[in-house]
Protein backbone atom coordinates (compact mmCIF):
# COMPACT_ATOMS: atom_id res chain seq x y z
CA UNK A 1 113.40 117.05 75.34
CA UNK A 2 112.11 119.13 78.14
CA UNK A 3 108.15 120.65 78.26
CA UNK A 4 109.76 123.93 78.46
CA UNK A 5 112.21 123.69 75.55
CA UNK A 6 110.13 125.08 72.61
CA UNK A 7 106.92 127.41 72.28
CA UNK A 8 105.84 124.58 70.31
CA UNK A 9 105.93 122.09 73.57
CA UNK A 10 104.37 124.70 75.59
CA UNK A 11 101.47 124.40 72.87
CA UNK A 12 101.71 120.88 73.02
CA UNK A 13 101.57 120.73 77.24
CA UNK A 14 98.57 123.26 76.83
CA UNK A 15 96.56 120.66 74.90
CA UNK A 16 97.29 118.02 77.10
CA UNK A 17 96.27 120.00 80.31
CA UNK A 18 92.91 121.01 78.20
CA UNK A 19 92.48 117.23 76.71
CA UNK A 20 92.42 115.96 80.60
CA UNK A 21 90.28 119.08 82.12
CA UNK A 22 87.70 118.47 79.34
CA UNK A 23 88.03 114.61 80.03
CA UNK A 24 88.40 114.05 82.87
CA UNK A 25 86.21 116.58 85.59
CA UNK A 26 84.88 113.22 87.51
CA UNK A 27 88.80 113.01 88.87
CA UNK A 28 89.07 116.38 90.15
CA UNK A 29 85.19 116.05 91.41
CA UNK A 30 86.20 112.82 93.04
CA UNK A 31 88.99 114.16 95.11
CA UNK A 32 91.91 113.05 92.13
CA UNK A 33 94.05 114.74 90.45
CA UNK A 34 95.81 114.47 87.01
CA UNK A 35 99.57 116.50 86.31
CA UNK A 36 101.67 116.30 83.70
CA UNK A 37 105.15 114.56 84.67
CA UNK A 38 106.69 114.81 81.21
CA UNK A 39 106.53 115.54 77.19
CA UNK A 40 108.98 114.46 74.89
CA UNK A 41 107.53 115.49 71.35
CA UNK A 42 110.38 113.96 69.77
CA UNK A 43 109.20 110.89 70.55
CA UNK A 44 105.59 111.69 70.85
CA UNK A 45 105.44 110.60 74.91
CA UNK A 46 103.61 112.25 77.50
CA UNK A 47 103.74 110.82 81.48
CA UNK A 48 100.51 111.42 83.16
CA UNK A 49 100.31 111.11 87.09
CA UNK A 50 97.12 110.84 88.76
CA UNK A 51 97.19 111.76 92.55
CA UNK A 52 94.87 112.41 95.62
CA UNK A 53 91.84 109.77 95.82
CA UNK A 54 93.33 108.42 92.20
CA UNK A 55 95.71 106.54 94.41
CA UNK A 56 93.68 104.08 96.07
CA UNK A 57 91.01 104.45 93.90
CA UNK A 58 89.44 100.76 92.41
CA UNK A 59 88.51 102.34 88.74
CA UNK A 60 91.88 104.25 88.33
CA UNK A 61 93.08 101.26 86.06
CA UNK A 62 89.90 102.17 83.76
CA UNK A 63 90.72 105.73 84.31
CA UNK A 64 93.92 105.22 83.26
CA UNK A 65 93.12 103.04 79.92
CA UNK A 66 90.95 105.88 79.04
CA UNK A 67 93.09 108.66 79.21
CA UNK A 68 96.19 106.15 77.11
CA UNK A 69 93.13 105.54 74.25
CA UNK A 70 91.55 108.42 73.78
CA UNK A 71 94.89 110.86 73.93
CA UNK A 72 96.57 109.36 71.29
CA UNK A 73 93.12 109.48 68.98
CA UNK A 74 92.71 113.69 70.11
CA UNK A 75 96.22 114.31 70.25
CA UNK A 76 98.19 113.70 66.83
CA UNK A 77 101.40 114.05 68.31
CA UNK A 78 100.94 111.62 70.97
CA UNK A 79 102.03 107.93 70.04
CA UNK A 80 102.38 106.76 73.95
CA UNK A 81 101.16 107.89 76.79
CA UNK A 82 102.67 106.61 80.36
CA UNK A 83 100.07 107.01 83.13
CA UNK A 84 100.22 105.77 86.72
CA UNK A 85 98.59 106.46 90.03
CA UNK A 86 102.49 106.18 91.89
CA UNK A 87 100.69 103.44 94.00
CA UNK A 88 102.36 100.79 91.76
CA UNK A 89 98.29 99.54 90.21
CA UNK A 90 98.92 101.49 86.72
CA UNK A 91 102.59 100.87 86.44
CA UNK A 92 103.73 102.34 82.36
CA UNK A 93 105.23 99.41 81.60
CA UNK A 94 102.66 97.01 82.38
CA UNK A 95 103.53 96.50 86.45
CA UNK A 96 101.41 96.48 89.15
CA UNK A 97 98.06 93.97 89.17
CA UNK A 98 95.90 94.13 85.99
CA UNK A 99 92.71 95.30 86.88
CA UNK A 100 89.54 92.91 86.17
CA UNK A 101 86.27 93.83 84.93
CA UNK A 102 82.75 91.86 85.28
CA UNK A 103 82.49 89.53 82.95
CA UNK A 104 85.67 88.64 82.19
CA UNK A 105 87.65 85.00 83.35
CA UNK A 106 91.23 84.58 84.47
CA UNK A 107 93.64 84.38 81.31
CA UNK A 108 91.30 85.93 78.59
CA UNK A 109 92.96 87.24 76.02
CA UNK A 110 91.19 90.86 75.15
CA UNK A 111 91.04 91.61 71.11
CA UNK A 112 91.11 95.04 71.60
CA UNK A 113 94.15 97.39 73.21
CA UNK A 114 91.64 99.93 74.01
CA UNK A 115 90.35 98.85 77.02
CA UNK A 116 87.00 99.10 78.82
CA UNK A 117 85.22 102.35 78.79
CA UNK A 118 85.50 104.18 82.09
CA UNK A 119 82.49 104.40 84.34
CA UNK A 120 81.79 108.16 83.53
């Protein structure tokens, strides 16, 4: 289904837009930017690419764990969100390198999905 099908996806896009400007203002303030690649409500998917300084940016992979946690938790109708950088380092189905944080050794298993918190 397209973002422009319904009124009800142009509410839905609207939220999304307003969850990542009320965020998310360190990516825009950091030379990033976040947009919207796609919505399907039936299946309760949103893309999100992140752009600009995002793209070479060491913390987008914590940026980008953040934005697939806490969507789903504001958002009801968001199950999955699909959010990459288009540098290949936040790939939606897992591709790309998987980022490492302080602390943590080769091969640990993590208990939790949600990830680390981003630094902001």
């Amino acid at each position: 289904m397209s973002t422009d099908a319904t009124g009800g996806d142009d509410d839905l896009k609207e939220r999304v837009t307003n969850f990542l400007r009320r965020n998310f203002p360190q990516i825009q303030m950091h030379g990033g930017s976040a947009a919207i690649q796609h919505i399907d409500r039936e299946k309760g998917e949103v893309t999100v690419m992140l752009g600009g300084a995002c793209s070479g940016c060491g913390i987008s992979p914590m940026t980008i764990q953040a934005i697939k946690s806490r969507m789903v938790k504001e958002i009801p109708e968001i199950e999955t969100v699909h959010a990459e950088t288009g540098m290949g380092g936040g790939g939606h189905d897992g591709g790309g390198m998987s980022p490492s944080f302080p602390g943590e050794t080769e091969g640990e298993e993590r208990d939790s999905d949600e990830g680390p918190q981003a630094p902001f």
